[in-house]
N, C-alpha and C. Protein backbone atom coordinates (compact mmCIF):
# COMPACT_ATOMS: atom_id res chain seq x y z
N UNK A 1 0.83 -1.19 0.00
CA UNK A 1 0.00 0.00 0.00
C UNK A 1 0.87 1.25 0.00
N UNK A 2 1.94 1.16 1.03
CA UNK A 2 2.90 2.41 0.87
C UNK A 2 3.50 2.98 -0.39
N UNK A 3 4.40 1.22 -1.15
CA UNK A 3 4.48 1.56 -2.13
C UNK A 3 4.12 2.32 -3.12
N UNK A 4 2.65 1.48 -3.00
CA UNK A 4 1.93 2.17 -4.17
C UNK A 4 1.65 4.06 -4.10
N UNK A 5 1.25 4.10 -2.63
CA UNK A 5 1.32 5.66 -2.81
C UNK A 5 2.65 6.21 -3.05
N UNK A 6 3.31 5.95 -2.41
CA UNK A 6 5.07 6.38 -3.15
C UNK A 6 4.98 6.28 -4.78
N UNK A 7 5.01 5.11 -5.51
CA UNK A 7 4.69 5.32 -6.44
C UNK A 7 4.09 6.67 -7.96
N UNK A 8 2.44 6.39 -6.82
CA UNK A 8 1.87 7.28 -7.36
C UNK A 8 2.19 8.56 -7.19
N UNK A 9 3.16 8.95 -6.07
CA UNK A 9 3.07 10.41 -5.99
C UNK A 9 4.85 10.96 -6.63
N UNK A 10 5.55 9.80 -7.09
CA UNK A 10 6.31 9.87 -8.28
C UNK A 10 6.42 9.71 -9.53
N UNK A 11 4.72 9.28 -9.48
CA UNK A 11 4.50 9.47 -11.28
C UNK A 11 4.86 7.66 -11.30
N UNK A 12 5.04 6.87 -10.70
CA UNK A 12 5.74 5.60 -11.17
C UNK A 12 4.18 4.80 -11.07
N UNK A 13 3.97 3.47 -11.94
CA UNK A 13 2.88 2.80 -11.77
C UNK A 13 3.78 1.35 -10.99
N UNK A 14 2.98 0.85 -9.68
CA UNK A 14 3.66 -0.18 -9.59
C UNK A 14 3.16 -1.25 -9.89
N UNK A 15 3.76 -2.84 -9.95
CA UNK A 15 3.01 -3.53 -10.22
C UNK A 15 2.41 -4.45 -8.94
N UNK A 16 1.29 -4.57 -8.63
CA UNK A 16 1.74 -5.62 -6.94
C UNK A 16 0.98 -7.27 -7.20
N UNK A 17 1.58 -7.79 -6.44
CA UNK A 17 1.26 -9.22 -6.60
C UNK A 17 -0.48 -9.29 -6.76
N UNK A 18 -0.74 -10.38 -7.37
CA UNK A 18 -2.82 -10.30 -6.89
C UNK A 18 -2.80 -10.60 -5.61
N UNK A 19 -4.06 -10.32 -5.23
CA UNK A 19 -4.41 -10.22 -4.25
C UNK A 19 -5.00 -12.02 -3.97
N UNK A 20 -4.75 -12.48 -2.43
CA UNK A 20 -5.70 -13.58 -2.52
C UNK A 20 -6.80 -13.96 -3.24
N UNK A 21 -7.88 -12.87 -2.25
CA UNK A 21 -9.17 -13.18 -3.42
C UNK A 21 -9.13 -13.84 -4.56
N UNK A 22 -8.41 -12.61 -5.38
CA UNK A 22 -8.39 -12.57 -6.22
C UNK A 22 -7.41 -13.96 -7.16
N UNK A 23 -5.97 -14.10 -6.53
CA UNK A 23 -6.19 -15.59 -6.78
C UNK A 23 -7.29 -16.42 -6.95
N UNK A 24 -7.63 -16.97 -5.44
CA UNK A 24 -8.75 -17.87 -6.01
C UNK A 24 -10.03 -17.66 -6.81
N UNK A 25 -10.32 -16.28 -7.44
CA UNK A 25 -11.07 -16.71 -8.37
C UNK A 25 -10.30 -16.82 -9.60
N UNK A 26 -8.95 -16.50 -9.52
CA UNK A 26 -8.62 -17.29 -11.47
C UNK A 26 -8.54 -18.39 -10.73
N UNK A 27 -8.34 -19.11 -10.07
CA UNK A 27 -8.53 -20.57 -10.07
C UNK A 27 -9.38 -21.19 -10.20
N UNK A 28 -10.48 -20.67 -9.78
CA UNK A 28 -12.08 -21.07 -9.79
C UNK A 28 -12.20 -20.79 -11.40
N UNK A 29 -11.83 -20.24 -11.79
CA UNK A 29 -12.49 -19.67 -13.16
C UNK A 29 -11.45 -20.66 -13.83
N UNK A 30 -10.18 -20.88 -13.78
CA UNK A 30 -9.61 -22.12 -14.33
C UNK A 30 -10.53 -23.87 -14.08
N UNK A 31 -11.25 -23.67 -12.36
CA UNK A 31 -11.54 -25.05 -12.79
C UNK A 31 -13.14 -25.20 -13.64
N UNK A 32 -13.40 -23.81 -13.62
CA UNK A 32 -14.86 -24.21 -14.37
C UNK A 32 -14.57 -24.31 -15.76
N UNK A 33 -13.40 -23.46 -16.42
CA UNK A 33 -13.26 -24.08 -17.53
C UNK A 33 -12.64 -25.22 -18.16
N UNK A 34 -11.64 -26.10 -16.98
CA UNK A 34 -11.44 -27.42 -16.78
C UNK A 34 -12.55 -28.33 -17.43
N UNK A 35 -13.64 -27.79 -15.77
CA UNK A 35 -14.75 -28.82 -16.14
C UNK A 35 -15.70 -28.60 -17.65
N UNK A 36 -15.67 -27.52 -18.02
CA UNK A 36 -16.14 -27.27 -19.30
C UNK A 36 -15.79 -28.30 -20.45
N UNK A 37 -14.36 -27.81 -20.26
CA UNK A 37 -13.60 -28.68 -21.29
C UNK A 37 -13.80 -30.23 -21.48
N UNK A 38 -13.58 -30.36 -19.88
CA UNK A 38 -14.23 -32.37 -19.35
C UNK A 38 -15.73 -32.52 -20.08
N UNK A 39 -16.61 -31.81 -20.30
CA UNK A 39 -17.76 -31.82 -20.52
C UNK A 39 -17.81 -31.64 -22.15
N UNK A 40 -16.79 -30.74 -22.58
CA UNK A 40 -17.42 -30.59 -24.59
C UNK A 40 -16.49 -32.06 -24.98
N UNK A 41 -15.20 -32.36 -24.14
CA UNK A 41 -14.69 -34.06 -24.81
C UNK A 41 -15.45 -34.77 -24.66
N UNK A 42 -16.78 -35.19 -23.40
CA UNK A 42 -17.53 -36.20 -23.51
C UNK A 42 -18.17 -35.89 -24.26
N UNK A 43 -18.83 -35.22 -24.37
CA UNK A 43 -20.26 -34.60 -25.37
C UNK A 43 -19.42 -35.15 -26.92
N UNK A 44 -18.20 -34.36 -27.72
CA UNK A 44 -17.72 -34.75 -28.57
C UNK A 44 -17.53 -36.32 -28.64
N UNK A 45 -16.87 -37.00 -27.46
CA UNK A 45 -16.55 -38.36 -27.69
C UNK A 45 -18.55 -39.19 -28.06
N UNK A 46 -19.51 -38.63 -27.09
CA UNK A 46 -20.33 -39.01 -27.27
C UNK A 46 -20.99 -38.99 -28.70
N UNK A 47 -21.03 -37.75 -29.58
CA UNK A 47 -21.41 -37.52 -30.83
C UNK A 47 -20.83 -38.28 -31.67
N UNK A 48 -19.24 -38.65 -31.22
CA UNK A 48 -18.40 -39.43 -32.72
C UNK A 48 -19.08 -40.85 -32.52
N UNK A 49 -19.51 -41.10 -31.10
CA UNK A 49 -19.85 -42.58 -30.87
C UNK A 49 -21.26 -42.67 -31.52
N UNK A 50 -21.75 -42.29 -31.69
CA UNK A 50 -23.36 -41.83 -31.98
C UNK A 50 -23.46 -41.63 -34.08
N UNK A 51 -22.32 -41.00 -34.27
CA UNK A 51 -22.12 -40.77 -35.68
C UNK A 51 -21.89 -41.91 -36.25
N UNK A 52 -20.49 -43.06 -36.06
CA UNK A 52 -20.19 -43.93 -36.23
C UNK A 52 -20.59 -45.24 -35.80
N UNK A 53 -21.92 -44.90 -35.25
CA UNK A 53 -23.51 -45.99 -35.39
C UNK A 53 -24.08 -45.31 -36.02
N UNK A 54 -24.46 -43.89 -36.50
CA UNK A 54 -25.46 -43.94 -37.64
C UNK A 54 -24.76 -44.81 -38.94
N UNK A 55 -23.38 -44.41 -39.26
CA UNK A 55 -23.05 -44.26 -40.28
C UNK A 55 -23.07 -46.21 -40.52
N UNK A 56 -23.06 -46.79 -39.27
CA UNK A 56 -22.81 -48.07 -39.69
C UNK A 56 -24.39 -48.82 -40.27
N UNK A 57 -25.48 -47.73 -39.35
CA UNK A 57 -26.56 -48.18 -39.81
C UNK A 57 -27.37 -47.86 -41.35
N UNK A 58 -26.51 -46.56 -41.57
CA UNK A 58 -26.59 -46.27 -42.72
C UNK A 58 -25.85 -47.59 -44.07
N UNK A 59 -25.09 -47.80 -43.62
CA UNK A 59 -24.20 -48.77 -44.66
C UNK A 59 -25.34 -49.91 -44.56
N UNK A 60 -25.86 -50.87 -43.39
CA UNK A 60 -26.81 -51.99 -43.11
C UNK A 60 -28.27 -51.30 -44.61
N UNK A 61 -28.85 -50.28 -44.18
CA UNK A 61 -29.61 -49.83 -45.17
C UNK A 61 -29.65 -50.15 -45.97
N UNK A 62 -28.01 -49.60 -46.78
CA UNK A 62 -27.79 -49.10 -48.50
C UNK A 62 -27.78 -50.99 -48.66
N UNK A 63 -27.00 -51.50 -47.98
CA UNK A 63 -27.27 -52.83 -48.26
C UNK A 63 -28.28 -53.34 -48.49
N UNK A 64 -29.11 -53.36 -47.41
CA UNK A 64 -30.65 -53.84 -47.78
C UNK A 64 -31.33 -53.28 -48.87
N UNK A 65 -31.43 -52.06 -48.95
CA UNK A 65 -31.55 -51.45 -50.46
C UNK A 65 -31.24 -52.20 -51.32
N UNK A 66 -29.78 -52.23 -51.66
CA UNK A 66 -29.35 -52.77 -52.50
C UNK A 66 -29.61 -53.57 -52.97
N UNK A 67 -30.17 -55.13 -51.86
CA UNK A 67 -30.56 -56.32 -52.13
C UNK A 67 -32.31 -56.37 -52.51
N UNK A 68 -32.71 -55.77 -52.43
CA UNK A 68 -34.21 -55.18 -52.12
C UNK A 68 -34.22 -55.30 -53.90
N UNK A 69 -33.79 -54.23 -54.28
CA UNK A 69 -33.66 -53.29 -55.44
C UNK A 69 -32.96 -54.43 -56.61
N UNK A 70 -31.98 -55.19 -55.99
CA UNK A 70 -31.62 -56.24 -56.97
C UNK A 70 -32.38 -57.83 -56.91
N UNK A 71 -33.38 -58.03 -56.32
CA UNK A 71 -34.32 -58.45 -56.42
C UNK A 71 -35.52 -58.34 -56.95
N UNK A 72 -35.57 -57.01 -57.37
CA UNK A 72 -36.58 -56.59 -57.80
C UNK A 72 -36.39 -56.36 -59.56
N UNK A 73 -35.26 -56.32 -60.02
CA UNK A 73 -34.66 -56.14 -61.12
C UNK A 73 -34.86 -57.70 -62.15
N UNK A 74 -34.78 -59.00 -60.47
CA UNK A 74 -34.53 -59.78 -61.65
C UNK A 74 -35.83 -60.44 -62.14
């Protein structure tokens, strides 16, 4: 605090450590975006898992299609 008025009343800006508080909220604010992050990889891991069963059910389809359609040809 002294500093800083010394500082200020030489024209100097100082820099001072953060303050507790104030620590723990970048930490807090680090772990919510932690958990954020924990949360868009499942969500992502969940979607690729979810994509790569449509896509397999999609292929089962075109097959059946396929056989459907070439049955019907002959």
């Amino acid at each position: 605090m002294i500093r800083r008025l010394i500082g200020r009343a030489l024209g100097r800006r100082t820099i001072d450590a953060p303050e507790p508080v104030l620590g723990d909220a970048m930490l807090l604010g680090r772990g919510d975006l932690l958990d954020r992050l924990v949360r868009l990889r499942a969500s992502a891991s969940l979607m690729r898992r979810s994509s790569e069963a449509l896509a397999l059910d999609l292929e089962g389809l075109r097959g059946d299609l396929e056989q459907i359609l070439g049955e019907k040809g002959r």
